[in-house]
Protein backbone atom coordinates (compact mmCIF):
# COMPACT_ATOMS: atom_id res chain seq x y z
CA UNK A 1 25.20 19.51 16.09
CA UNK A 2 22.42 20.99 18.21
CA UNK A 3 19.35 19.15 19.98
CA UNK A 4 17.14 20.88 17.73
CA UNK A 5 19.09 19.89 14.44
CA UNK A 6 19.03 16.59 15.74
CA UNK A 7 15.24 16.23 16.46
CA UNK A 8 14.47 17.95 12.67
CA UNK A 9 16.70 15.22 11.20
CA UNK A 10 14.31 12.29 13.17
CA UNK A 11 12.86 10.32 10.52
CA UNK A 12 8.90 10.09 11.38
CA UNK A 13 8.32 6.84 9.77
CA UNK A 14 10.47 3.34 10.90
CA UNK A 15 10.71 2.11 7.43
CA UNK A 16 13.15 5.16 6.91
CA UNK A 17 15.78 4.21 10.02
CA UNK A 18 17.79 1.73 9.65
CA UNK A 19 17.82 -1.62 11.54
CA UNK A 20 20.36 -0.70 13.80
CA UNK A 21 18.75 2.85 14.31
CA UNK A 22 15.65 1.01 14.89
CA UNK A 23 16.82 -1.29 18.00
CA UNK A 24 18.98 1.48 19.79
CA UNK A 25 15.56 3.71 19.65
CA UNK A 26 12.86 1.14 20.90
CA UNK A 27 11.36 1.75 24.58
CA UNK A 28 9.44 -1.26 25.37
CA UNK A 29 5.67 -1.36 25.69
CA UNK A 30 4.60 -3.42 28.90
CA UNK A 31 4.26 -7.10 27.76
CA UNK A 32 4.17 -6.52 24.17
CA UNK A 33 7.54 -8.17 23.18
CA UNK A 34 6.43 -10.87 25.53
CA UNK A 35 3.01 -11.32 23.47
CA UNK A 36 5.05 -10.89 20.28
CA UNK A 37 7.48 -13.52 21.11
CA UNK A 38 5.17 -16.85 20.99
CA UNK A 39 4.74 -19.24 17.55
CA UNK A 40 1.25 -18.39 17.56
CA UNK A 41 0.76 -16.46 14.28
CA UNK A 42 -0.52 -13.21 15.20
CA UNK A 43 -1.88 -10.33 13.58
CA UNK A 44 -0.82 -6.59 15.15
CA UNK A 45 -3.12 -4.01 14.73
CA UNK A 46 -2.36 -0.62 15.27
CA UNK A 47 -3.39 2.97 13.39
CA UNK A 48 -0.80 4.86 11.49
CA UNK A 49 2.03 6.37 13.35
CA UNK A 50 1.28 3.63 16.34
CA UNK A 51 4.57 2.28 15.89
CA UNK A 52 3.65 -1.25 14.23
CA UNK A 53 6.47 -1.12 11.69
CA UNK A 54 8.93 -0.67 14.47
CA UNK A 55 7.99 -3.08 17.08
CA UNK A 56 7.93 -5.86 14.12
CA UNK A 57 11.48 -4.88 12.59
CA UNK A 58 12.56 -4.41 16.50
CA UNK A 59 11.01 -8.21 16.80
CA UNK A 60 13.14 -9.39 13.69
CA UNK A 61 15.83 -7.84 15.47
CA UNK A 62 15.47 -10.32 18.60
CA UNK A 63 15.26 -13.44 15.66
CA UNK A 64 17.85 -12.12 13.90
CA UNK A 65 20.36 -12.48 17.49
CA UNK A 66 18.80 -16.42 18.06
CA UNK A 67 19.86 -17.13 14.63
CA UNK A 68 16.54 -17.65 13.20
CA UNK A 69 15.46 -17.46 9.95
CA UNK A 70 13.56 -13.83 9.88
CA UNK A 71 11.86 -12.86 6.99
CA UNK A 72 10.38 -9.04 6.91
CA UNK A 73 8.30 -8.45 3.73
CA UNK A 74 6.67 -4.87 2.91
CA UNK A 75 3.78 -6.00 1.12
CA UNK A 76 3.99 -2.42 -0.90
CA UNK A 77 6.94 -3.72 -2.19
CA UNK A 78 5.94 -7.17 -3.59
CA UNK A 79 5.49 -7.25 -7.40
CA UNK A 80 5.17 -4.11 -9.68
CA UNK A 81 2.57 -1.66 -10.67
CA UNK A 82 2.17 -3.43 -14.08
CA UNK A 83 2.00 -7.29 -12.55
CA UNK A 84 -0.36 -9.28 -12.80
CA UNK A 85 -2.55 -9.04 -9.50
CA UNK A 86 -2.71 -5.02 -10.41
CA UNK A 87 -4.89 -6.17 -13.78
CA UNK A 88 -8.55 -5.33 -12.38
CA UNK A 89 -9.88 -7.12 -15.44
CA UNK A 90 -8.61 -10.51 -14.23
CA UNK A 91 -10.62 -12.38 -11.29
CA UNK A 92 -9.05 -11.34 -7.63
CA UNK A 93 -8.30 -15.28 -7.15
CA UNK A 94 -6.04 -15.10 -10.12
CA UNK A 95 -4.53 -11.72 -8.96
CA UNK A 96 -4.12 -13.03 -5.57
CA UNK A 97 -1.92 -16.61 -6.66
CA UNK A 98 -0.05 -13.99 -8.68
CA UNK A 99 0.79 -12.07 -5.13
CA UNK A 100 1.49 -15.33 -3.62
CA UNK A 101 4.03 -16.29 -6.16
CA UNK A 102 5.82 -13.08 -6.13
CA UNK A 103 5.96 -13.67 -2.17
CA UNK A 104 6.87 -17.23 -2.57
CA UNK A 105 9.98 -15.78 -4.53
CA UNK A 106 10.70 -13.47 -1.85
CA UNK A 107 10.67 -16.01 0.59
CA UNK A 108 13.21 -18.80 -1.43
CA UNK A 109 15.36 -16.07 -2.01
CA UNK A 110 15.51 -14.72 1.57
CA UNK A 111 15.93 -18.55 2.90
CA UNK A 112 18.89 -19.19 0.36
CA UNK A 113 20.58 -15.56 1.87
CA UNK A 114 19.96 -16.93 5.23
CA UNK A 115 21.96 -19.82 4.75
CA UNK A 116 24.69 -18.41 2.84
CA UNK A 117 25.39 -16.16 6.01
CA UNK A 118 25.14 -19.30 8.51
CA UNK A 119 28.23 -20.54 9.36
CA UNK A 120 26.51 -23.89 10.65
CA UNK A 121 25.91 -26.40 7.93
CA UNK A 122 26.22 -24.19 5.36
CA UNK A 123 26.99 -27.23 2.59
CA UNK A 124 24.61 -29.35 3.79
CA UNK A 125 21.24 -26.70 3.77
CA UNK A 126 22.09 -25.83 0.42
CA UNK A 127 22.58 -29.10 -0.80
CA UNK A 128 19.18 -30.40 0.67
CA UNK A 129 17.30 -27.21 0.68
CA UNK A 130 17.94 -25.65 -2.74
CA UNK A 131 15.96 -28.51 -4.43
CA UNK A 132 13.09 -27.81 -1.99
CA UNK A 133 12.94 -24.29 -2.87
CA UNK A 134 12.85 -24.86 -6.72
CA UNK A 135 10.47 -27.31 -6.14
CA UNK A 136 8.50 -24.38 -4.24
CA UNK A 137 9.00 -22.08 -6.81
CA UNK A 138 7.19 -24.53 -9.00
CA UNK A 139 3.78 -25.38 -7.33
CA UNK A 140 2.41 -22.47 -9.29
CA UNK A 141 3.19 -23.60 -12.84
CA UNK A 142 0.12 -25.77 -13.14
CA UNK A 143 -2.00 -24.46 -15.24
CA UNK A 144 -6.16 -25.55 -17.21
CA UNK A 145 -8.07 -23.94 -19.76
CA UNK A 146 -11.37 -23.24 -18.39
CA UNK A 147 -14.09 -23.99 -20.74
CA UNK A 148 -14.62 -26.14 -23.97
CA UNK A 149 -12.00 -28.23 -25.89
CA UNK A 150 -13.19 -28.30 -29.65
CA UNK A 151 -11.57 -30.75 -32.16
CA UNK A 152 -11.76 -29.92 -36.39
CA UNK A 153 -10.83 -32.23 -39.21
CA UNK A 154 -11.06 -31.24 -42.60
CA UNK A 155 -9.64 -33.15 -45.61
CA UNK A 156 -7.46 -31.14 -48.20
CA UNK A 157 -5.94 -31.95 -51.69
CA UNK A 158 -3.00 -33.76 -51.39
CA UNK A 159 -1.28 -32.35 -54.35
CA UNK A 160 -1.93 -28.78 -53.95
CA UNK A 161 -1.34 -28.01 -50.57
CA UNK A 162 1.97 -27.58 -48.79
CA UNK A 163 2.66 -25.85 -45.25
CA UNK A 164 5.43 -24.70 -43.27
CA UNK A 165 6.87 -26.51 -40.47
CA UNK A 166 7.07 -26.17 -36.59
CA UNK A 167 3.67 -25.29 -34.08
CA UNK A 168 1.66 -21.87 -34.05
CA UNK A 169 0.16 -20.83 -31.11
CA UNK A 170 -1.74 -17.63 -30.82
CA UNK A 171 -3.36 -16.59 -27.46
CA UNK A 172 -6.30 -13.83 -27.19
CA UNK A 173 -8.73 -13.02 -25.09
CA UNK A 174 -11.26 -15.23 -26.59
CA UNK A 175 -9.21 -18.40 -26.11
CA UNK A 176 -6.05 -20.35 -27.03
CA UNK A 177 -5.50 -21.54 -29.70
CA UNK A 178 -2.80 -24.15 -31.56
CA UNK A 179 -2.51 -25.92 -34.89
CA UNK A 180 0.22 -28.17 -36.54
CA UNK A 181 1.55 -27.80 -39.47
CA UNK A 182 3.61 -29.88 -41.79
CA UNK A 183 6.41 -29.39 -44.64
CA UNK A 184 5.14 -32.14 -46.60
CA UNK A 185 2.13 -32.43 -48.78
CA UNK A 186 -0.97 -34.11 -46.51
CA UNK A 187 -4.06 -36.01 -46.22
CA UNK A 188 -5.40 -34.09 -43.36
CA UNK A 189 -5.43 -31.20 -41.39
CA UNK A 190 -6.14 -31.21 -37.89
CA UNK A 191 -6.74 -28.36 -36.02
CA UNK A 192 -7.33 -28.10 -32.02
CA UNK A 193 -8.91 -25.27 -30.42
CA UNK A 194 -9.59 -24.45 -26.73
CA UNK A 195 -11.78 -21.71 -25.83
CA UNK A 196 -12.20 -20.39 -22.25
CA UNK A 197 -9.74 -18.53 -20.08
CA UNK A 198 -6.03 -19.98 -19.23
CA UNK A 199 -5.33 -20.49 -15.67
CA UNK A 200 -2.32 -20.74 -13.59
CA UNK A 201 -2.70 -22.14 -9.61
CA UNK A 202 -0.64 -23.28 -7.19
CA UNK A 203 -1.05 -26.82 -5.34
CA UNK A 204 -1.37 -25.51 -1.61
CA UNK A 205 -1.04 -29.02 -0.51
CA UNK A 206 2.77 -29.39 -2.37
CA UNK A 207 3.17 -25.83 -1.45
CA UNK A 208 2.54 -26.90 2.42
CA UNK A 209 4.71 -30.31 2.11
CA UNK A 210 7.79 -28.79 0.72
CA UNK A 211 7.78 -25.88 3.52
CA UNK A 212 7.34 -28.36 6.24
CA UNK A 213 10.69 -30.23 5.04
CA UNK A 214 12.84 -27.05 4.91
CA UNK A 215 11.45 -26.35 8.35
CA UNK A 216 12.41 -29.60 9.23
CA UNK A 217 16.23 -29.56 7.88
CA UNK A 218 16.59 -25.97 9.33
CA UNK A 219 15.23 -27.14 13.32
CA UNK A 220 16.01 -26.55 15.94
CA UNK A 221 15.75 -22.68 14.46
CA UNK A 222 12.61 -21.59 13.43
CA UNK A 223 11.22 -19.85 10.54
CA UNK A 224 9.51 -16.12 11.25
CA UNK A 225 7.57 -14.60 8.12
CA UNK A 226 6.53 -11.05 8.80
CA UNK A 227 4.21 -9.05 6.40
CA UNK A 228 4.00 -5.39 7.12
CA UNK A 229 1.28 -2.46 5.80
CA UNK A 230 -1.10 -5.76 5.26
CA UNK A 231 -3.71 -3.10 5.19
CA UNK A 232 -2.45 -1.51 1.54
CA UNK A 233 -3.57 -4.20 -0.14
CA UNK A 234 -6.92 -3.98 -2.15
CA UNK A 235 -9.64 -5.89 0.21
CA UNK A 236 -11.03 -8.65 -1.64
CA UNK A 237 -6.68 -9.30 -2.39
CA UNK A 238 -6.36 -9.63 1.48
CA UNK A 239 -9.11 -11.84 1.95
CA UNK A 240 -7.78 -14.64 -0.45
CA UNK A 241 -3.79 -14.01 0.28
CA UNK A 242 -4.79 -14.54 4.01
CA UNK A 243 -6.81 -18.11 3.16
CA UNK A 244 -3.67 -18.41 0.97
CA UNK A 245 -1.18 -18.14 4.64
CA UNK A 246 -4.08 -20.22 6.46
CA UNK A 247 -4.28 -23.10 3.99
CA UNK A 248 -0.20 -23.14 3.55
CA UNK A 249 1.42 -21.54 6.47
CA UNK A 250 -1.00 -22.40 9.57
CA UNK A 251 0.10 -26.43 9.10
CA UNK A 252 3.30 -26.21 9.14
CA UNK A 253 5.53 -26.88 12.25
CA UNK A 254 8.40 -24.67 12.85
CA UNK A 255 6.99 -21.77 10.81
CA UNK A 256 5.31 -18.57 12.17
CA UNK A 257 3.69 -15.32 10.54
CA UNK A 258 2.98 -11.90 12.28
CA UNK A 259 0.74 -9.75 10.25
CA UNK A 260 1.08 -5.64 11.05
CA UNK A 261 -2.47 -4.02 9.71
CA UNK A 262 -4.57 -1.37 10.40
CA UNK A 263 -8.09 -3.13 12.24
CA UNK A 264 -10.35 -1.04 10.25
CA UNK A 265 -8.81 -1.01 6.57
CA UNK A 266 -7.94 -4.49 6.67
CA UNK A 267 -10.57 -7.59 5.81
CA UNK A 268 -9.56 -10.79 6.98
CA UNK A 269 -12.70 -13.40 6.57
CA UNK A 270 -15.47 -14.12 4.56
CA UNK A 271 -18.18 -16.21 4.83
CA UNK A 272 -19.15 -18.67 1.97
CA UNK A 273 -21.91 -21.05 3.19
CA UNK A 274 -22.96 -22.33 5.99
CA UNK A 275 -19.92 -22.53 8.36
CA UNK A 276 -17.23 -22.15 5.36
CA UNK A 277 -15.42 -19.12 5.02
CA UNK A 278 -12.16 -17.70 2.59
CA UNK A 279 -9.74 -15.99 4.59
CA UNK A 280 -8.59 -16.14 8.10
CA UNK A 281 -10.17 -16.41 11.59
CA UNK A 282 -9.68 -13.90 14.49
CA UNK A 283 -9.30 -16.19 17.67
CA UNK A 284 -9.74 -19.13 16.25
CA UNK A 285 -6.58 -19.48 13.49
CA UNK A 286 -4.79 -16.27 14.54
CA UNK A 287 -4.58 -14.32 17.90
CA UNK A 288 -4.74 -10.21 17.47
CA UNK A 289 -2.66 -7.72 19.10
CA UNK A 290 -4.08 -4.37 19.53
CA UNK A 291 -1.33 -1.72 19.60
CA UNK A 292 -3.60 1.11 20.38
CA UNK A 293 -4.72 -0.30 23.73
CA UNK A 294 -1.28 -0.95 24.64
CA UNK A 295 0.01 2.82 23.66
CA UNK A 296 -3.17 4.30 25.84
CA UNK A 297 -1.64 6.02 28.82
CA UNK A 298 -4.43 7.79 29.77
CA UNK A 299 -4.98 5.56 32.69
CA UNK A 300 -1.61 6.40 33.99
CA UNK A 301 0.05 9.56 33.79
CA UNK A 302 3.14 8.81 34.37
CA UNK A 303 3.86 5.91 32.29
CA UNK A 304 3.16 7.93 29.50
CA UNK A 305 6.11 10.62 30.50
CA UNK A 306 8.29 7.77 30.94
CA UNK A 307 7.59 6.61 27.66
CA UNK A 308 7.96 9.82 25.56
CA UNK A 309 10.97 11.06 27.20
CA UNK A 310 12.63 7.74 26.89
CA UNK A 311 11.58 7.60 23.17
CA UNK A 312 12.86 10.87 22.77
CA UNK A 313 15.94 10.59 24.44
CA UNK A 314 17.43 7.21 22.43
CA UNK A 315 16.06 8.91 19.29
CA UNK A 316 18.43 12.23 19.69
CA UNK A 317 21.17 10.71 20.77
CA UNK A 318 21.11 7.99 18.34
CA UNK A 319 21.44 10.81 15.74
CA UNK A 320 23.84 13.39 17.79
CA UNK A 321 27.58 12.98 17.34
CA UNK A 322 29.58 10.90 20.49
CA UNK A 323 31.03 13.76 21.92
CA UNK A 324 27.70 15.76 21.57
CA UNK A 325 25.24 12.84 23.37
CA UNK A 326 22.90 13.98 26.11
CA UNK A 327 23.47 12.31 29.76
CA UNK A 328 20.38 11.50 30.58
CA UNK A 329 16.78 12.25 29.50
CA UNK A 330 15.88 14.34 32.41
CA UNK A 331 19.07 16.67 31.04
CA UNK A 332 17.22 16.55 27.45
CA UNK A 333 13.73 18.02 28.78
CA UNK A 334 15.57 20.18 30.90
CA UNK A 335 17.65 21.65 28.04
CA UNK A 336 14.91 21.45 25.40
CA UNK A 337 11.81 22.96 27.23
CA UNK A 338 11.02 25.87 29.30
CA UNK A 339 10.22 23.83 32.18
CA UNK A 340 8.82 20.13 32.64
CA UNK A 341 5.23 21.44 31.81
CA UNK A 342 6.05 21.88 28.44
CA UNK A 343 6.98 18.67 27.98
CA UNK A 344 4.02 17.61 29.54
CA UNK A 345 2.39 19.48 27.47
CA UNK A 346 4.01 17.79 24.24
CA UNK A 347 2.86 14.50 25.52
CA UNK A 348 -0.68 15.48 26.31
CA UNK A 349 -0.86 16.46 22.39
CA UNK A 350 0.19 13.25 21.17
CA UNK A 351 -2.33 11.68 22.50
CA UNK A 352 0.29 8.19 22.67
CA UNK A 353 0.57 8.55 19.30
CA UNK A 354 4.55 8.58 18.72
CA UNK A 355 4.30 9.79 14.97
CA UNK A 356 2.31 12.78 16.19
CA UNK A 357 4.47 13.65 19.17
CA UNK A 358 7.80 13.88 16.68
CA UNK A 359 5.36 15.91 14.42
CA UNK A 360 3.94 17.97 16.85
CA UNK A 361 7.66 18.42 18.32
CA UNK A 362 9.17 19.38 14.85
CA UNK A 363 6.71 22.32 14.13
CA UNK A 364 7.40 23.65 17.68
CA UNK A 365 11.28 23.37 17.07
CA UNK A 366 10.44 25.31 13.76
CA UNK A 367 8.38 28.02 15.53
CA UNK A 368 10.91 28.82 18.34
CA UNK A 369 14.00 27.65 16.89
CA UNK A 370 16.60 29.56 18.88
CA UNK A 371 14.57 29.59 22.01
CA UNK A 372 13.51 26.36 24.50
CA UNK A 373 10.03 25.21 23.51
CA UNK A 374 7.38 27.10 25.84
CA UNK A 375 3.85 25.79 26.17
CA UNK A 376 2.23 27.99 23.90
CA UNK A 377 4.34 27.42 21.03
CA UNK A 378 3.41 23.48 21.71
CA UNK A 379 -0.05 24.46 21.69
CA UNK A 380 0.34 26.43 18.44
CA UNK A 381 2.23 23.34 16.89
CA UNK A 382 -0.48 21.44 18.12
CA UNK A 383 -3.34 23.30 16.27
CA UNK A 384 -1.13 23.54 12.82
CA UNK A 385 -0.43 19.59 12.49
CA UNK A 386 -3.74 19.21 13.48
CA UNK A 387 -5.18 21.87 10.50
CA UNK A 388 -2.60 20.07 8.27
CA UNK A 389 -2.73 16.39 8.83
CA UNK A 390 -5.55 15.17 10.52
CA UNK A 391 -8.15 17.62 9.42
CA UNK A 392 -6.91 17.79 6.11
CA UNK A 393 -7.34 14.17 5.49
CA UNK A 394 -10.85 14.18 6.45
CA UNK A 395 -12.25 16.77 4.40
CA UNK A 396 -12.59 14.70 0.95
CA UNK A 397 -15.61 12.69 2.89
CA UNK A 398 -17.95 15.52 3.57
CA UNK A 399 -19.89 13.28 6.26
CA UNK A 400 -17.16 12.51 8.30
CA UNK A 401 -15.99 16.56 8.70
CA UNK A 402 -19.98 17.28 9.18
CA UNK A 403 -19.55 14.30 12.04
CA UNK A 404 -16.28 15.75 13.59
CA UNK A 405 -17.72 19.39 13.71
CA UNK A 406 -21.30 18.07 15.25
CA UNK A 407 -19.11 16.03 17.67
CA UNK A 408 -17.11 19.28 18.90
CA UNK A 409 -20.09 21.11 18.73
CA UNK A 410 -21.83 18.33 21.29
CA UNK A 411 -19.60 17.65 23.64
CA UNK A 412 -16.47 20.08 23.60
CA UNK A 413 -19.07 23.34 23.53
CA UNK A 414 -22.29 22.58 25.10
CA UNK A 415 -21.53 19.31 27.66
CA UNK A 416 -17.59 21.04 28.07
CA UNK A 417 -16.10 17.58 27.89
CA UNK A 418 -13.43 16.20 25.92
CA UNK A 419 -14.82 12.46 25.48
CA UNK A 420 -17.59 10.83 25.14
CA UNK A 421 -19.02 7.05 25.13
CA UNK A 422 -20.77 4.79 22.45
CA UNK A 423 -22.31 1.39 23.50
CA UNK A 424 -19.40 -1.23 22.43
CA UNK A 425 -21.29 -2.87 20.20
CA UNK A 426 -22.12 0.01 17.78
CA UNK A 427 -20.23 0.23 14.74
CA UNK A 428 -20.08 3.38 12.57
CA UNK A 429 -18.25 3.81 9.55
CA UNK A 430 -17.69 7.42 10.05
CA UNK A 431 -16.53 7.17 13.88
CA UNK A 432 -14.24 4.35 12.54
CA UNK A 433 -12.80 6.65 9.90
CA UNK A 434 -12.01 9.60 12.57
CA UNK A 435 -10.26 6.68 14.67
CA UNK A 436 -8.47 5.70 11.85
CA UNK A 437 -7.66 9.82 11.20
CA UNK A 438 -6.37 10.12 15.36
CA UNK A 439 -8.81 12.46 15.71
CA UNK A 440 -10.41 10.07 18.09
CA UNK A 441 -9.25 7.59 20.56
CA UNK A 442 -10.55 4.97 22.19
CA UNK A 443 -8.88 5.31 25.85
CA UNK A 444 -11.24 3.06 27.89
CA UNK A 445 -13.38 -0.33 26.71
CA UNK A 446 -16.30 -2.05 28.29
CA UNK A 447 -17.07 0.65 31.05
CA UNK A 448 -20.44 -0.21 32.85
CA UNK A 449 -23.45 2.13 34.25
CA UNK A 450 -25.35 0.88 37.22
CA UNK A 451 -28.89 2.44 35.69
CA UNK A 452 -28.15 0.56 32.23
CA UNK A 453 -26.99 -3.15 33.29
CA UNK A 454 -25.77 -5.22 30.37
CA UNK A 455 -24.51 -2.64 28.02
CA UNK A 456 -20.64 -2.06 28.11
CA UNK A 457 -19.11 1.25 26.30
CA UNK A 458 -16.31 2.33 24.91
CA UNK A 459 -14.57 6.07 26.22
CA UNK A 460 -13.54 7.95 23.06
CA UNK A 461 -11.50 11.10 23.82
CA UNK A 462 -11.14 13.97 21.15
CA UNK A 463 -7.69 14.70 19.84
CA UNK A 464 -6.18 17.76 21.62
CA UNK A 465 -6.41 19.75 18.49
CA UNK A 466 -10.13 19.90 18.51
CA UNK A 467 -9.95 22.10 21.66
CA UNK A 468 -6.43 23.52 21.87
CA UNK A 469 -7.59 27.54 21.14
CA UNK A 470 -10.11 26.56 23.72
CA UNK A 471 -7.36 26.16 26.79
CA UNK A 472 -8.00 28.88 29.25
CA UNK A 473 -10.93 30.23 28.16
CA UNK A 474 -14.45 29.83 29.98
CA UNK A 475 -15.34 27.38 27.18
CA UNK A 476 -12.57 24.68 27.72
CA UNK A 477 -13.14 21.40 28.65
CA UNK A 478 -13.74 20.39 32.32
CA UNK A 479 -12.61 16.95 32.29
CA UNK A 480 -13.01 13.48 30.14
CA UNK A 481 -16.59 13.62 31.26
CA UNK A 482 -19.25 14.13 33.58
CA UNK A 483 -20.78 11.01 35.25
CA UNK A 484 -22.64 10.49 38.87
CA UNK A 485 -20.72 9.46 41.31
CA UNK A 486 -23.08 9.32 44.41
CA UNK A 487 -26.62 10.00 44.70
CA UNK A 488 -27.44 13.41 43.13
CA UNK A 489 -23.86 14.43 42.66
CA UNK A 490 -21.83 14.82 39.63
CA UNK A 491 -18.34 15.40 38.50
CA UNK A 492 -16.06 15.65 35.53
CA UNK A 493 -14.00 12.67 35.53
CA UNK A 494 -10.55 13.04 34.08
CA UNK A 495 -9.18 8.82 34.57
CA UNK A 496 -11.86 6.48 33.52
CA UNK A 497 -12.99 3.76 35.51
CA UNK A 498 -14.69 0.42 34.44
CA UNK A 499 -18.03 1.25 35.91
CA UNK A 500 -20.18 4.66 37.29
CA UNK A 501 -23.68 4.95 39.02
CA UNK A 502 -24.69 7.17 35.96
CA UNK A 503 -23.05 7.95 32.55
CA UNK A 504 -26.09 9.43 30.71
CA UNK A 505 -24.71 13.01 30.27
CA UNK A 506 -21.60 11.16 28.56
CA UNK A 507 -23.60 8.76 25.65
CA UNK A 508 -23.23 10.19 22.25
CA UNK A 509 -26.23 9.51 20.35
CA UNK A 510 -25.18 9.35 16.87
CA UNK A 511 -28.91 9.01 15.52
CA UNK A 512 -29.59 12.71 16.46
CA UNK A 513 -26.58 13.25 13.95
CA UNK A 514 -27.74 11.25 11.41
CA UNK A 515 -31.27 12.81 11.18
CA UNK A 516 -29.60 16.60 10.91
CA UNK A 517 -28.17 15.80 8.08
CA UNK A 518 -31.22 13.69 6.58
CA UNK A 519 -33.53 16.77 7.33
């Protein structure tokens, strides 16, 4: 098998490897599996293609080796398309205790494998734990009829009127409704009908007892829960499934939840009234990891070459036949690319995105296949994942490709940068949505200016698609951006720092947008 086979057979998302795959292919990320490893229950942000999926399943990896109990739940895969929690015409709480029971099951069954496979105890978990679990599995089979109980009594001939035996029920969406009935000939008939709508619920505060003794009878090994694509879920179903883990998981000892979502797709609190809120905390019940910042290498150069060619290398040779492996990674780049500023070149595409440097990498390999991978065909890649993927997925909100074009227009064409800077505390929905896209990226928070103390900003570069056709033409960009850096001089700045003497020339000003298209 050749290199290039190898790389086209790479599997661009983690849920596709397998877990041993997974682990022989992970480069570690400065102190992330540090952070990671804590009982705090933590939530990891990260965009698509950031890697979240496999620095968690790398993570259950490490838990697996303690002996720990590691659960890893794909929250697409919970429940079915016809459940219960996919009916929009029943109330999100409903919908939501419907999720949690499905995950509940999930969670007894994964426990009860767990155990099965430990050869400590075995007997005795089972024995004490099993009746824990079905207790578990039973919190949620209360159940009240929400609204008015009405009571009828009629007297009927005694001689002329004779039923069948046994209890009718019938259920609609008006109520519920049951009446007995009688073989014999009687005095009276009494009927009983409830009308309002039938509720199941789970008691939290069982639900929160009964984990607390299986976490007790498993110690000293702990208990790991870890919900991936958190950010699929419908909003308002995140919101109450995340009070749900507050309320049941947060209060127990021994048991720990990491949470992989995507920051700007995913809603985590909500206030009620006054200082009451549904959902969970940032900071206060959960601490955050932000992927993104940690993948940034545009602060250091070569950290980020280390990373990719590592990446790269433990990825082909975890897919190459024994005999065919690669010594070392330098020997990869050297066989795979014209010469090492190719490779740079592959890297400076990605833009630390891994799922878009294996994209980017595959269309090259495509392009050029019987020939090592020369700049320009990296740069043509480049353009066609960008025309294909990231563009493409931005054109169904008209605003957002009117934003992305008035944003090249801006700063790529007339200031010749390739990043620009928007006060920190300025949300946009559109910005956010490019973000989310990796069309932008934030590379650089809370930079200062000396001529506008107080106000921090963020550094968003522009994806190297935006400007690829650009590269070596009079109309590339110069540099990140052009701030002052002494009195009356300028220059394009290409590693930002945390503070400049001036930064005007760099400040997007998103209102001038906003009234071009209101015009």
């Amino acid at each position: 098998m050749t290199v290039q086979d190898a790389i086209l057979q790479i599997q661009l998302r983690a849920d596709k490897w397998d877990d041993n795959s997974l682990v022989k292919s992970f480069v570690k990320v400065g102190p992330l599996i540090p952070l990671l490893d804590s009982e705090n229950n933590q939530i990891i942000f990260g965009r698509r293609g950031t890697g979240k999926t496999h620095v968690l399943r790398y993570f259950k990896s490490i838990k697996d080796g303690q002996n720990d109990c590691c659960i890893f739940v794909d929250l697409r895969k919970i429940g079915s398309s016809n459940s219960i929690y996919a009916d929009q015409s029943l109330p999100i709480e409903q919908r939501a205790l419907r999720f949690f029971i499905d995950i509940i099951k999930v969670l007894s069954d994964e426990i009860i494998s767990y155990i099965i496979i430990s050869d400590e105890h075995k007997e005795a978990y089972l024995s004490e734990i099993t009746p824990l679990l079905d207790q578990l599995n039973q919190t949620w089979t209360k159940s009240a009829i929400m609204g008015e109980v009405v009571s009828e009594s009629s007297r009927v001939d005694k001689s002329s009127h004779e039923f069948n035996s046994g209890i009718s029920l019938s259920c609609s969406n008006s109520g519920l409704n049951i009446s007995t009935k009688d073989r014999e000939t009687v005095d009276q008939s009494t009927t009983l009908k409830l009308s309002g709508q039938y509720y199941a619920y789970i008691n939290l505060l069982e639900a929160t007892s009964v984990l607390q003794k299986v976490a007790d009878i498993l110690s000293p090994y702990k208990i790991w829960l870890i919900f991936d694509e958190f950010s699929e879920l419908h909003p308002d179903l995140q919101i109450v499934l995340a009070d749900i883990l507050r309320r049941v998981i947060c209060p127990v000892r021994g048991v720990t939840f990491k949470i992989g979502a995507i920051e700007h797709r995913s809603s985590f609190r909500r206030a009620i009234s006054g200082s009451n809120y549904l959902g969970i905390e940032l900071g206060a019940d959960v601490s955050t990891i932000n992927l993104d910042e940690l993948m940034v290498f545009g602060n250091n150069h070569a950290s980020s070459l280390s990373f990719f060619r590592e990446l790269l290398y433990l990825r082909v040779n975890t897919i190459l036949p024994h005999e065919d492996r690669i010594a070392s990674s330098n020997d990869l780049v050297k066989l795979l690319f014209t010469q090492e500023n190719s490779f740079e070149e592959l890297v400076l595409a990605a833009e630390g995105v891994p799922r878009d440097f294996f994209n980017v990498l595959h269309k090259a390999i495509i392009l050029d296949y019987y020939n090592p991978i020369s700049i320009p065909t990296i740069r043509k890649a480049a353009r066609n994942w960008f025309d294909e993927d990231k563009r493409g997925s931005i054109t169904v909100i008209p605003d957002t490709s009117r934003l992305l074009d008035w944003i090249i227009s801006d700063v790529i064409n007339k200031r010749q940068a390739r990043a620009f800077m928007l006060k920190s505390n300025e949300n946009d929905v559109l910005i956010d949505y490019l973000y989310d896209a990796r069309i932008l990226h934030i590379i650089k928070q809370n930079v200062s200016s000396k001529d506008t103390p107080g106000l921090r900003y963020n550094v968003y570069s522009i994806d190297y698609g935006c400007y690829v056709d650009l590269i070596n033409t009079a109309r590339a960009p110069k540099g990140l951006f052009e701030a002052e850096i002494g009195e009356d001089q300028t220059e394009f700045i290409d590693v930002p720092r945390d503070d400049y003497r001036s930064i005007r020339r760099a400040i997007l000003d998103l209102s001038k947008f906003y009234s071009s298209i209101s015009s």
